[in-house]
ModelCIF file with pLDDT and N, C-alpha, C, O atoms, coordinates in Angstrom:
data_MODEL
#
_entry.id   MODEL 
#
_entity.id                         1 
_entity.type                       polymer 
_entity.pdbx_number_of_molecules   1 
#
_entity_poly.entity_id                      1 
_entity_poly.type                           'polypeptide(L)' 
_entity_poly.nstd_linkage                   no 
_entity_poly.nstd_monomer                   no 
_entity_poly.pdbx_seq_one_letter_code       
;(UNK)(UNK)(UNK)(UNK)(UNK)(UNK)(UNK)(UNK)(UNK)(UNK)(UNK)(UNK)(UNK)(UNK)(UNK)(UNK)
(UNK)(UNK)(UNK)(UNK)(UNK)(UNK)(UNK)(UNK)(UNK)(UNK)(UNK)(UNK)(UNK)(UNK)(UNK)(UNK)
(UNK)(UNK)(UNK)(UNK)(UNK)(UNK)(UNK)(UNK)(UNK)(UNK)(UNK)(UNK)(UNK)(UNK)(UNK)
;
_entity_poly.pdbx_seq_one_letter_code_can   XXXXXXXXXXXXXXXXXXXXXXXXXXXXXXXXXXXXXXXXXXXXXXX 
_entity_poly.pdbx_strand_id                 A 
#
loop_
_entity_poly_seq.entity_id 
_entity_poly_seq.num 
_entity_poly_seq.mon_id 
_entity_poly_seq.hetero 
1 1  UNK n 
1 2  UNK n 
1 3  UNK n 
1 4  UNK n 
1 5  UNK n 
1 6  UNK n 
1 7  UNK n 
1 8  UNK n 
1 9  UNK n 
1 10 UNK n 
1 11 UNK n 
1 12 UNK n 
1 13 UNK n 
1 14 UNK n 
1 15 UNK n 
1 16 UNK n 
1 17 UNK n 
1 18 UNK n 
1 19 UNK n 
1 20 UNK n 
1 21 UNK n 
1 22 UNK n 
1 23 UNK n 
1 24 UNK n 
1 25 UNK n 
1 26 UNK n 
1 27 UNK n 
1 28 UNK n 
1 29 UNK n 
1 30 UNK n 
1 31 UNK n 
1 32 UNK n 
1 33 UNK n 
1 34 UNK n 
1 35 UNK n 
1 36 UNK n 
1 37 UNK n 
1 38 UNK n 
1 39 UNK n 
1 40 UNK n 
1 41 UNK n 
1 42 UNK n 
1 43 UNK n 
1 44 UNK n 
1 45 UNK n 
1 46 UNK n 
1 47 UNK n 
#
_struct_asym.id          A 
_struct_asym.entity_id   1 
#
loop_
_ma_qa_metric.id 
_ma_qa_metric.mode 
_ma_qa_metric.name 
_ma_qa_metric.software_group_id 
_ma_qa_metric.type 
1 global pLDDT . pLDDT 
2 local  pLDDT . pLDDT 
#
_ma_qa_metric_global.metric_id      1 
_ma_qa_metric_global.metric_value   92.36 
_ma_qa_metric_global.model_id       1 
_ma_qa_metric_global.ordinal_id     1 
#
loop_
_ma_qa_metric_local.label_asym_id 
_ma_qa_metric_local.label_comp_id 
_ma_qa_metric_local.label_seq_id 
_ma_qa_metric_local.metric_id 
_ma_qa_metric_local.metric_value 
_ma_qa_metric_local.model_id 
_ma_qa_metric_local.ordinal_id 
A UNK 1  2 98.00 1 1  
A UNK 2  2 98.00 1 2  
A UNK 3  2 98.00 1 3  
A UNK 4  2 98.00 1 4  
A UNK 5  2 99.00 1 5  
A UNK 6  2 98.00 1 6  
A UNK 7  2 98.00 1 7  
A UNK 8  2 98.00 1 8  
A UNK 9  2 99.00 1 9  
A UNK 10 2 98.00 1 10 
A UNK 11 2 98.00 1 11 
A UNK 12 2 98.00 1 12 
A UNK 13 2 98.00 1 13 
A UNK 14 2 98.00 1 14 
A UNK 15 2 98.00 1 15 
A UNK 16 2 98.00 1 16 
A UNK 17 2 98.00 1 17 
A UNK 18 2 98.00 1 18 
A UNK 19 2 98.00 1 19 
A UNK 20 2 97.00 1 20 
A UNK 21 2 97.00 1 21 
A UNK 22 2 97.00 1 22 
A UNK 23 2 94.00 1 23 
A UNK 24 2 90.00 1 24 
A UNK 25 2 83.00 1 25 
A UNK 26 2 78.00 1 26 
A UNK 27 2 73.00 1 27 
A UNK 28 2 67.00 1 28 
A UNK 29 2 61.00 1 29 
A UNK 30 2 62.00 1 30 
A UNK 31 2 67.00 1 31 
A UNK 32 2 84.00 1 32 
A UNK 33 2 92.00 1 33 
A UNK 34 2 95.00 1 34 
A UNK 35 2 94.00 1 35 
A UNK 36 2 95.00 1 36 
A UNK 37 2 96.00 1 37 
A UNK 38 2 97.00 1 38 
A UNK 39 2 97.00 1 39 
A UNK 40 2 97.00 1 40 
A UNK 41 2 95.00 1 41 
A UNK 42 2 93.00 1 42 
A UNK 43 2 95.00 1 43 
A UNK 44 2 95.00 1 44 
A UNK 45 2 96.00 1 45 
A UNK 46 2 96.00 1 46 
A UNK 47 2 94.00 1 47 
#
loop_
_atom_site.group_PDB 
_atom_site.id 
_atom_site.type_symbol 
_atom_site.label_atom_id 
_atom_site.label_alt_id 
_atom_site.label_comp_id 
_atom_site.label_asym_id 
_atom_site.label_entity_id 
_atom_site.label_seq_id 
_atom_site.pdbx_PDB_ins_code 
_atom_site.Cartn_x 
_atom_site.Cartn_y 
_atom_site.Cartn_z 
_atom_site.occupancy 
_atom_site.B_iso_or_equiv 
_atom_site.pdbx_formal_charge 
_atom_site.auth_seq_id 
_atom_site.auth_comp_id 
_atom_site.auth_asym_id 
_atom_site.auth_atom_id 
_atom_site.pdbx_PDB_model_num 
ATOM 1   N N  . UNK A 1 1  ? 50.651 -19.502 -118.623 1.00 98.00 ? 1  UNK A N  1 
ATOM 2   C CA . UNK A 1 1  ? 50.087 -18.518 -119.550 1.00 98.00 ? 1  UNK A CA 1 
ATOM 3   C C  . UNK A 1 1  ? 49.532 -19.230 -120.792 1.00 98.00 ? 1  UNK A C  1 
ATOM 4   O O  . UNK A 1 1  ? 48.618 -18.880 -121.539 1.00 98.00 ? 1  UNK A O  1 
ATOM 5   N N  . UNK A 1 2  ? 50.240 -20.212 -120.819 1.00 98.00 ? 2  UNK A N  1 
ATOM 6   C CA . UNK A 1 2  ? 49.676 -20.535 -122.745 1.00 98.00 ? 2  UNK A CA 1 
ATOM 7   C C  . UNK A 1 2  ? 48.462 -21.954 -122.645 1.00 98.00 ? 2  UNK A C  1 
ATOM 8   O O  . UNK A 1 2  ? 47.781 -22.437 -123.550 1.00 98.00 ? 2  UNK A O  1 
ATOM 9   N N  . UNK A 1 3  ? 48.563 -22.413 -120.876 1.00 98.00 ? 3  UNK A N  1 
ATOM 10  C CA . UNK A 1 3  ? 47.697 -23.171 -120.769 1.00 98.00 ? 3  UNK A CA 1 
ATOM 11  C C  . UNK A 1 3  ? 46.181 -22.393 -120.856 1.00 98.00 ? 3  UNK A C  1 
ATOM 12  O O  . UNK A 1 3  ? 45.286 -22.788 -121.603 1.00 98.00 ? 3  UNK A O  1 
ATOM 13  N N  . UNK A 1 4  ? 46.033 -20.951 -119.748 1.00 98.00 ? 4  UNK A N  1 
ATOM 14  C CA . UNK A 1 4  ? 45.151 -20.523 -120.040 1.00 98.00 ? 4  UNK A CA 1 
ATOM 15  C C  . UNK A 1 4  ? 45.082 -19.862 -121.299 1.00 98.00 ? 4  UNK A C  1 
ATOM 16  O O  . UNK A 1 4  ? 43.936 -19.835 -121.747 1.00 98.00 ? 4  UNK A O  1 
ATOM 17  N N  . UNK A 1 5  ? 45.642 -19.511 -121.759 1.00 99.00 ? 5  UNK A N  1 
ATOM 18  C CA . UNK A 1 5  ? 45.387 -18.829 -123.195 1.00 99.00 ? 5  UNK A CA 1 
ATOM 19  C C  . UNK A 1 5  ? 44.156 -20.460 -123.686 1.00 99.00 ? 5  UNK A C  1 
ATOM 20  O O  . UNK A 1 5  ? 42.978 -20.716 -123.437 1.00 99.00 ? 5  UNK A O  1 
ATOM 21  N N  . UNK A 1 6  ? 45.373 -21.261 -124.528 1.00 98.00 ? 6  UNK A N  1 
ATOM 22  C CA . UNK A 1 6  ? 44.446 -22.592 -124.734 1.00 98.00 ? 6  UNK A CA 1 
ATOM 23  C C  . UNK A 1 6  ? 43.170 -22.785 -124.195 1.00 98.00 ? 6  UNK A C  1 
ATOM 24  O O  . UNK A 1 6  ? 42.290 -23.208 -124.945 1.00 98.00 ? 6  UNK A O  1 
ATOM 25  N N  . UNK A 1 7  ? 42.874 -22.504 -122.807 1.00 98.00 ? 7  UNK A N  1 
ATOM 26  C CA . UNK A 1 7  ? 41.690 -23.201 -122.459 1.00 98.00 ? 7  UNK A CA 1 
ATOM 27  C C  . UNK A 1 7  ? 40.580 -21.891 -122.070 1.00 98.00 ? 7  UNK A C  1 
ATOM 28  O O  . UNK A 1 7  ? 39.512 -22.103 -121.496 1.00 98.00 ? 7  UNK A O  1 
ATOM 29  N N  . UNK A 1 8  ? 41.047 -20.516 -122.497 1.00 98.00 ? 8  UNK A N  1 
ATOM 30  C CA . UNK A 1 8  ? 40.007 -19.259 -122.803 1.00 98.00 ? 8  UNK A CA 1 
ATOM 31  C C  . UNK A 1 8  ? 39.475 -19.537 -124.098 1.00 98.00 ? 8  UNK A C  1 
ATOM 32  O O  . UNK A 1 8  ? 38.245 -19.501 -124.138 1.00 98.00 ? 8  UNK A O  1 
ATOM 33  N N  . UNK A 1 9  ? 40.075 -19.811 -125.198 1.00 99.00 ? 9  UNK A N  1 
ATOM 34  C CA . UNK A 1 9  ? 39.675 -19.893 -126.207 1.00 99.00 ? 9  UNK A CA 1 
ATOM 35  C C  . UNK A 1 9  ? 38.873 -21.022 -126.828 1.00 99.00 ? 9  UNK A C  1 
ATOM 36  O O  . UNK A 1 9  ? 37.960 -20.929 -127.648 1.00 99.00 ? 9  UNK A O  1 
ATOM 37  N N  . UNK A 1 10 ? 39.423 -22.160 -126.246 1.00 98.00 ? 10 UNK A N  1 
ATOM 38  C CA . UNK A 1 10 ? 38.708 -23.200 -126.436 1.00 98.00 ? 10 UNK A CA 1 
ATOM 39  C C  . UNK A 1 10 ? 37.045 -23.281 -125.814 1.00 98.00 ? 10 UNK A C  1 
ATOM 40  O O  . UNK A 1 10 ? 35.978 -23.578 -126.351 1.00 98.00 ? 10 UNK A O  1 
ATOM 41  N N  . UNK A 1 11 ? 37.349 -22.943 -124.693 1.00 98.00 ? 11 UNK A N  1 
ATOM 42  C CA . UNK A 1 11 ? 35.967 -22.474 -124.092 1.00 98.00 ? 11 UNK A CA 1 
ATOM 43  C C  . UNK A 1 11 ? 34.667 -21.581 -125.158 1.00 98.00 ? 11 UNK A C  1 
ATOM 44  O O  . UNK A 1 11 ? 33.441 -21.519 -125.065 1.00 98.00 ? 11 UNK A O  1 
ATOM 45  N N  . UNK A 1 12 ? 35.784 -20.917 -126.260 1.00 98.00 ? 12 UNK A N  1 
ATOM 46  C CA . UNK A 1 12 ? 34.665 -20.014 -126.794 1.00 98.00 ? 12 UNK A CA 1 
ATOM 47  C C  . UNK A 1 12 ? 34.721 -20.571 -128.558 1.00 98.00 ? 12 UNK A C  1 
ATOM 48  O O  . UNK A 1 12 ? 34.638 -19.840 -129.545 1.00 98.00 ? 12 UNK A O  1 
ATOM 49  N N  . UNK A 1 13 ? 34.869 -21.907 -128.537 1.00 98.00 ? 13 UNK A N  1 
ATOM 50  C CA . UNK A 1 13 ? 34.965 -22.743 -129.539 1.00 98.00 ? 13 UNK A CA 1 
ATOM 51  C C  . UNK A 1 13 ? 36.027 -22.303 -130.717 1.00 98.00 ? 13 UNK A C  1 
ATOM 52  O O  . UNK A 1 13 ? 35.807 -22.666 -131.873 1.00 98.00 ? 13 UNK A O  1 
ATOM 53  N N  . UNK A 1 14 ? 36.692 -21.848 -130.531 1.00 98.00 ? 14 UNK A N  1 
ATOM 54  C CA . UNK A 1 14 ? 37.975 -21.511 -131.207 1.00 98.00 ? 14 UNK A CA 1 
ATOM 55  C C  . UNK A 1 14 ? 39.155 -22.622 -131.286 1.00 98.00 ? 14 UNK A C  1 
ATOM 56  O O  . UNK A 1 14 ? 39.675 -22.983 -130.230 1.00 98.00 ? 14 UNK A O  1 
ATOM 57  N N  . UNK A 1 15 ? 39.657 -23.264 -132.734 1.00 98.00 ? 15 UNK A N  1 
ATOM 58  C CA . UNK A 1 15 ? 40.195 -24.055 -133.171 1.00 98.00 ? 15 UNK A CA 1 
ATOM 59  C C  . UNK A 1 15 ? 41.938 -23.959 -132.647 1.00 98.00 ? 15 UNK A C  1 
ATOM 60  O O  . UNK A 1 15 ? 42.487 -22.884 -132.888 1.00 98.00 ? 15 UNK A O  1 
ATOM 61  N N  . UNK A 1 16 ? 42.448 -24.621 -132.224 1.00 98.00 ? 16 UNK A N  1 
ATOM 62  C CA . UNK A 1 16 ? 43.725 -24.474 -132.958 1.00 98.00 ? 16 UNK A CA 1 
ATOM 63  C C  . UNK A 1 16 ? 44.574 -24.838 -133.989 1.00 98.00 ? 16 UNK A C  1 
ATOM 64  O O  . UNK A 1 16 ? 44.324 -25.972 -134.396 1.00 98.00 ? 16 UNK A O  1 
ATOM 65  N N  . UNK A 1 17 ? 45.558 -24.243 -134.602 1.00 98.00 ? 17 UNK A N  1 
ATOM 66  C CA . UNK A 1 17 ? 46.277 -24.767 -135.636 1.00 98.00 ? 17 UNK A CA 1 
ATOM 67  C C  . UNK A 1 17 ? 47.756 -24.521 -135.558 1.00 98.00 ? 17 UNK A C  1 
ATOM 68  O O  . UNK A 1 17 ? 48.337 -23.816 -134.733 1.00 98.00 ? 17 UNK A O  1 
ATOM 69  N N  . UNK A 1 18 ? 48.343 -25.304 -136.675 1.00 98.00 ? 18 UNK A N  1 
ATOM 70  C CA . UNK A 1 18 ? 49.891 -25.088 -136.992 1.00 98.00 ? 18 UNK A CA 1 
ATOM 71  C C  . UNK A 1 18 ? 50.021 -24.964 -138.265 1.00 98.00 ? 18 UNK A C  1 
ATOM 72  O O  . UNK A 1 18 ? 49.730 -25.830 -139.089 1.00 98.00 ? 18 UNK A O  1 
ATOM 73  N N  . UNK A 1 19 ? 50.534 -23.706 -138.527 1.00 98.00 ? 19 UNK A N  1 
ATOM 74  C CA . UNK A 1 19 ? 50.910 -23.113 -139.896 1.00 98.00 ? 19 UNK A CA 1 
ATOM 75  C C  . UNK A 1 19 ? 52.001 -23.375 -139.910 1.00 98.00 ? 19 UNK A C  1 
ATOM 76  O O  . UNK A 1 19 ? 52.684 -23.511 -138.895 1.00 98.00 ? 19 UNK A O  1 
ATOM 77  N N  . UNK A 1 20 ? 52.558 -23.552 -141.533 1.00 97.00 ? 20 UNK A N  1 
ATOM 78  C CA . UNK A 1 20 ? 54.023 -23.539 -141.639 1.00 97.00 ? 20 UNK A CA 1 
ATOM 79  C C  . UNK A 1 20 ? 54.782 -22.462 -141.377 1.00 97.00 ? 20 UNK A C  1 
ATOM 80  O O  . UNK A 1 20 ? 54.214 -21.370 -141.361 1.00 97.00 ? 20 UNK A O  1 
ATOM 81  N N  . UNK A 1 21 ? 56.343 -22.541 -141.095 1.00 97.00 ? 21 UNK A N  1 
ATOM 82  C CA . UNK A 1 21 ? 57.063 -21.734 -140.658 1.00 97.00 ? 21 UNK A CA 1 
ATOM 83  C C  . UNK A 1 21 ? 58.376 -21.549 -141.734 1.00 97.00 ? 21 UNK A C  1 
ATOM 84  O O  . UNK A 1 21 ? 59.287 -20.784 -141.417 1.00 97.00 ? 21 UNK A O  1 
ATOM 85  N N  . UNK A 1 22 ? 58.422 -22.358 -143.138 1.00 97.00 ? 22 UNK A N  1 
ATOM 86  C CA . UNK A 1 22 ? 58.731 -21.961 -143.932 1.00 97.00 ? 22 UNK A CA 1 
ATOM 87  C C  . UNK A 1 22 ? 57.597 -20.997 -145.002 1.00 97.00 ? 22 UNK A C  1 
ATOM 88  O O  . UNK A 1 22 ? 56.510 -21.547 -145.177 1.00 97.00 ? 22 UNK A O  1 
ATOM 89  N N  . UNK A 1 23 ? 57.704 -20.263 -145.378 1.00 94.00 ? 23 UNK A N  1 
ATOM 90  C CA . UNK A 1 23 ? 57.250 -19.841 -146.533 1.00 94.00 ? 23 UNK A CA 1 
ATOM 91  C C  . UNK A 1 23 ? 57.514 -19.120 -147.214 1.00 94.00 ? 23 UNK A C  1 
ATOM 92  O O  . UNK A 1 23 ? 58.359 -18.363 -146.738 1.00 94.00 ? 23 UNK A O  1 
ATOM 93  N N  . UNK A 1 24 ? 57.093 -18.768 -148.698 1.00 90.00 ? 24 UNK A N  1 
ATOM 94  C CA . UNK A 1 24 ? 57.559 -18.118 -149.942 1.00 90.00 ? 24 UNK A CA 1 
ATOM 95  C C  . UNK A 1 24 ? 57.278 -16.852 -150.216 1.00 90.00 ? 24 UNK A C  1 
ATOM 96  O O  . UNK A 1 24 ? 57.659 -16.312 -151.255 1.00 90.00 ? 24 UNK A O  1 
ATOM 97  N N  . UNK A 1 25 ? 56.548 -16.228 -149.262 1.00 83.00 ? 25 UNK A N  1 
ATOM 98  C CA . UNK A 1 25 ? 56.449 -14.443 -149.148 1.00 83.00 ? 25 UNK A CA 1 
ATOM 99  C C  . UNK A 1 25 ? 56.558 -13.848 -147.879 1.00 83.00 ? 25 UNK A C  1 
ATOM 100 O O  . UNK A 1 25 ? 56.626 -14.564 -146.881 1.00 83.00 ? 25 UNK A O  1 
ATOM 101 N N  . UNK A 1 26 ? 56.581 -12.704 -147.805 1.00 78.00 ? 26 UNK A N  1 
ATOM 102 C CA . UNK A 1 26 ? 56.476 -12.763 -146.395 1.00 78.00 ? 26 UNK A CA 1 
ATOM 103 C C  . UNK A 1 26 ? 55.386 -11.628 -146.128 1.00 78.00 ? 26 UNK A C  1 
ATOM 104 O O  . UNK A 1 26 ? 55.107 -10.771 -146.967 1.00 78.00 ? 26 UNK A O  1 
ATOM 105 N N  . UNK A 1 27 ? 54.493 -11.769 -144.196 1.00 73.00 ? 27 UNK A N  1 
ATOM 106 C CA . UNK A 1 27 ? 53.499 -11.108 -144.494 1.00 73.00 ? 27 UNK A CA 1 
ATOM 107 C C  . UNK A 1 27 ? 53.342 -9.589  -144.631 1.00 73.00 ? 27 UNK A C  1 
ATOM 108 O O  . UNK A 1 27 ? 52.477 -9.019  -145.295 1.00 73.00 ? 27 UNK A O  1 
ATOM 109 N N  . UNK A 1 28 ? 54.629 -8.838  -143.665 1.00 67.00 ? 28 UNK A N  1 
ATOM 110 C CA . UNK A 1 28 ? 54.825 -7.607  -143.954 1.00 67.00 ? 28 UNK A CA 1 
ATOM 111 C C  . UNK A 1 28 ? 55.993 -7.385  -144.597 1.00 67.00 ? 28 UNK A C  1 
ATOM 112 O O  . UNK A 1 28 ? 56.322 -6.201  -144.526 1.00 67.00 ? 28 UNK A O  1 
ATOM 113 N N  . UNK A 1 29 ? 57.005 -8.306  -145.406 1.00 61.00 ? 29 UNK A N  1 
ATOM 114 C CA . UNK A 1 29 ? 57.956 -7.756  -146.082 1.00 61.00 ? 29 UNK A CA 1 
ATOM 115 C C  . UNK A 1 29 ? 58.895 -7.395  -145.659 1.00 61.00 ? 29 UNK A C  1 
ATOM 116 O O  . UNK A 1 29 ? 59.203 -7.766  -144.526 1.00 61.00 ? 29 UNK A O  1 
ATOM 117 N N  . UNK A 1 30 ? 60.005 -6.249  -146.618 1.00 62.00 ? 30 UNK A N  1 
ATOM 118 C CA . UNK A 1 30 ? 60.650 -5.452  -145.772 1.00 62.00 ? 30 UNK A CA 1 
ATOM 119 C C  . UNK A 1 30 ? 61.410 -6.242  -145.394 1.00 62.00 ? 30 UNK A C  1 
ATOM 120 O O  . UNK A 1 30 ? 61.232 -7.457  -145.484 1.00 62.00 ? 30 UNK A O  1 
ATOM 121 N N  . UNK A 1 31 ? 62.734 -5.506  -144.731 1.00 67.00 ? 31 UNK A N  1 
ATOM 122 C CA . UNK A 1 31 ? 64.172 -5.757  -144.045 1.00 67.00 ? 31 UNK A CA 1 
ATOM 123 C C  . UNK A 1 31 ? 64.677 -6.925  -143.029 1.00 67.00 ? 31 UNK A C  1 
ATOM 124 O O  . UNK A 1 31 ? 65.761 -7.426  -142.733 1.00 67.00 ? 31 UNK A O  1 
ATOM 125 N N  . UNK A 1 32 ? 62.762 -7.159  -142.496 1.00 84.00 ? 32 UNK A N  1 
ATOM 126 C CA . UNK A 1 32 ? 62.366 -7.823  -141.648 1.00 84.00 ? 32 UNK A CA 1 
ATOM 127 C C  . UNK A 1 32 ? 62.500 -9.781  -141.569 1.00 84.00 ? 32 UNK A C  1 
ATOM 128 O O  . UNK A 1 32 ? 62.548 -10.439 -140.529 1.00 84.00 ? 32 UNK A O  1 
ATOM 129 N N  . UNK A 1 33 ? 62.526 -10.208 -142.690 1.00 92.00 ? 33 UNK A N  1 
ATOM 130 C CA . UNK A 1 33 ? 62.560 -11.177 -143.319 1.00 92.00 ? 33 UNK A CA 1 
ATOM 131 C C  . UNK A 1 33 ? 64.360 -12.189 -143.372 1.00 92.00 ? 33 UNK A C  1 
ATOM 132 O O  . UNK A 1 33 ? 65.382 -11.770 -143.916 1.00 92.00 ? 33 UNK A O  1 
ATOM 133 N N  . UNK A 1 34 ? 64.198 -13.531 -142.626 1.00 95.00 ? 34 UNK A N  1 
ATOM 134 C CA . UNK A 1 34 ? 65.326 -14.316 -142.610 1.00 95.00 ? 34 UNK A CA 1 
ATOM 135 C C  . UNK A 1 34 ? 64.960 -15.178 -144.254 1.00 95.00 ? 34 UNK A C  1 
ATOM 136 O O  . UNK A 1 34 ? 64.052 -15.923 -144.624 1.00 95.00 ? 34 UNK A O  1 
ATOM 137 N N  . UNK A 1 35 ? 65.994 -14.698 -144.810 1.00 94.00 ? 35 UNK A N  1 
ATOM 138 C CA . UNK A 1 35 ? 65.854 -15.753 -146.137 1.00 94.00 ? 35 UNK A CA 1 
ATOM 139 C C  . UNK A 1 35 ? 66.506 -16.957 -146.131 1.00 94.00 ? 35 UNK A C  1 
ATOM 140 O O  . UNK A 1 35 ? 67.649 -16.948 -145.673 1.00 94.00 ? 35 UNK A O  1 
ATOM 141 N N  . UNK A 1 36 ? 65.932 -18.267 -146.638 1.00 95.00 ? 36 UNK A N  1 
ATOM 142 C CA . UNK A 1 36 ? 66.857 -18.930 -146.669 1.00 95.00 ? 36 UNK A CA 1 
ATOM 143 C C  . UNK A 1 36 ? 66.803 -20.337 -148.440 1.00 95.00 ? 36 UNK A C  1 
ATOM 144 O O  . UNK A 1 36 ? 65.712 -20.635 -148.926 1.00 95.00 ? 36 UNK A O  1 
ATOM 145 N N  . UNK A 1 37 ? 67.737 -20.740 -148.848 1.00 96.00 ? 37 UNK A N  1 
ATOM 146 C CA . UNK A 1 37 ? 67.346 -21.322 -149.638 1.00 96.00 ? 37 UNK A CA 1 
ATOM 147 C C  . UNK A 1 37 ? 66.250 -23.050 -149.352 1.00 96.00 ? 37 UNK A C  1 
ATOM 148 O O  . UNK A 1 37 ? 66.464 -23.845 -148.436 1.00 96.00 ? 37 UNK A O  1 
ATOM 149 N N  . UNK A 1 38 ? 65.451 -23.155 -150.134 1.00 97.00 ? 38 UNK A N  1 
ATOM 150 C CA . UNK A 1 38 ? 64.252 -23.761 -150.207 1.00 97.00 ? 38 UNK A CA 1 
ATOM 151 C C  . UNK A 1 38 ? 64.446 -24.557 -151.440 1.00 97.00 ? 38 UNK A C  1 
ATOM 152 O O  . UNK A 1 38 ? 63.741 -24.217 -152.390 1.00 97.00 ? 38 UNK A O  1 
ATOM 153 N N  . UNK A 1 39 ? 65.601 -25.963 -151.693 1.00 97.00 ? 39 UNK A N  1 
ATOM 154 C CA . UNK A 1 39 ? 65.916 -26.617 -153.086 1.00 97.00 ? 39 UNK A CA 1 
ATOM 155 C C  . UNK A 1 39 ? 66.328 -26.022 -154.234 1.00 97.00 ? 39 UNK A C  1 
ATOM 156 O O  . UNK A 1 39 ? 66.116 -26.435 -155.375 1.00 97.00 ? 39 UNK A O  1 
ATOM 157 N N  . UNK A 1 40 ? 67.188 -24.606 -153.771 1.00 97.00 ? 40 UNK A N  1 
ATOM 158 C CA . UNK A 1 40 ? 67.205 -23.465 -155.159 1.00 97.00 ? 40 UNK A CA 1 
ATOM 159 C C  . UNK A 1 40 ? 65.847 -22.732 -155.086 1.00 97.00 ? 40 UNK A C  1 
ATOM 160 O O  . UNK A 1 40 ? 65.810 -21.988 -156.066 1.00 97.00 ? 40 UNK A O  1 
ATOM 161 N N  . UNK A 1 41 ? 65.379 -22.681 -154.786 1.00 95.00 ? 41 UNK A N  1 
ATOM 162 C CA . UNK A 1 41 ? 64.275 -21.370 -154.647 1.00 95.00 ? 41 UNK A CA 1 
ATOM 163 C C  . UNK A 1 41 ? 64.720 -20.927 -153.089 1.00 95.00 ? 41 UNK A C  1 
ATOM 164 O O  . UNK A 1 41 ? 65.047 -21.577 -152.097 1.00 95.00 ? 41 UNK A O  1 
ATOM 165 N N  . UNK A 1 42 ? 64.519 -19.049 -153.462 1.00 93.00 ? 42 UNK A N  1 
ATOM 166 C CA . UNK A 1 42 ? 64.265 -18.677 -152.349 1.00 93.00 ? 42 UNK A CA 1 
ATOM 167 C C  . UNK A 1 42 ? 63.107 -18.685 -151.276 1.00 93.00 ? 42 UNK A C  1 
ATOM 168 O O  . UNK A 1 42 ? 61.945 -18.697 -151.683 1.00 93.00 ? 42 UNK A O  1 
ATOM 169 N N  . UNK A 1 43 ? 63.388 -18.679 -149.849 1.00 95.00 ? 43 UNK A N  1 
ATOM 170 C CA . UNK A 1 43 ? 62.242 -18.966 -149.270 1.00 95.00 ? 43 UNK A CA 1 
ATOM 171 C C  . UNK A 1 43 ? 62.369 -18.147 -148.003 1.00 95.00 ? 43 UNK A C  1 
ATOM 172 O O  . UNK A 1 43 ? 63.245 -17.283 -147.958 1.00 95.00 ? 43 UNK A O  1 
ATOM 173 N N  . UNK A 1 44 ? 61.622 -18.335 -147.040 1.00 95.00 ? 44 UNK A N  1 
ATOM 174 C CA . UNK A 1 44 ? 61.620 -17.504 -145.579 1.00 95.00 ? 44 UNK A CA 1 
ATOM 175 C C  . UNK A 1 44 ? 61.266 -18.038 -144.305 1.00 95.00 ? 44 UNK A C  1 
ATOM 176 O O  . UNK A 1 44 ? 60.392 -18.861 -144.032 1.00 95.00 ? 44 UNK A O  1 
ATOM 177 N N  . UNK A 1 45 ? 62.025 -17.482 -143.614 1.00 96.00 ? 45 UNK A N  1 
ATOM 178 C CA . UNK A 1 45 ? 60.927 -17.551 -141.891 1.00 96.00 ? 45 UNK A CA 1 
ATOM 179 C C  . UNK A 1 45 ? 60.104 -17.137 -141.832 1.00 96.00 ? 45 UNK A C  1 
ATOM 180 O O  . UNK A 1 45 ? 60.195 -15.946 -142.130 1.00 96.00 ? 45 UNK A O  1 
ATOM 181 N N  . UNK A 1 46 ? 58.608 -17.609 -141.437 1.00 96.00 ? 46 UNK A N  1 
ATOM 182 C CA . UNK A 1 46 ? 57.450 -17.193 -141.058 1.00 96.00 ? 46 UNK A CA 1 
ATOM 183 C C  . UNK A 1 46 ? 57.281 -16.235 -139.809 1.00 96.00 ? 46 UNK A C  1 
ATOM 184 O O  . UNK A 1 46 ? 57.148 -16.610 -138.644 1.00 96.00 ? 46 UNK A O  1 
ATOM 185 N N  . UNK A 1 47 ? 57.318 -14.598 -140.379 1.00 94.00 ? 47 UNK A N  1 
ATOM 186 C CA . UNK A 1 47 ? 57.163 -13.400 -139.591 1.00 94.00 ? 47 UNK A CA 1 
ATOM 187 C C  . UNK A 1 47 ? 56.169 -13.864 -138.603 1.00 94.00 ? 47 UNK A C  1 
ATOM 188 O O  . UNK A 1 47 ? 55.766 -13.098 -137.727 1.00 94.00 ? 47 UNK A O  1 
#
């Protein structure tokens, strides 16, 4: 599955990337969100 996924998209010149999976907001918020500390700042799992 994720080979063709990869090679549908690539076909139609579409990039891939890797975003981080820590970060400092989250995208829908809410209850939803694993917090964790980040050096004394709070931080998150990437929803």
């Amino acid at each position: 599955f994720c080979e063709a996924f990869r090679e549908f998209l690539r076909e139609r010149q579409f990039t891939e990337i890797h975003s981080p999976k820590i970060v400092a907001t989250g995208t829908e918020g809410g209850a939803q969100l694993f917090k964790l500390n980040y050096f004394g700042r709070e931080a998150f799992l990437a929803q």
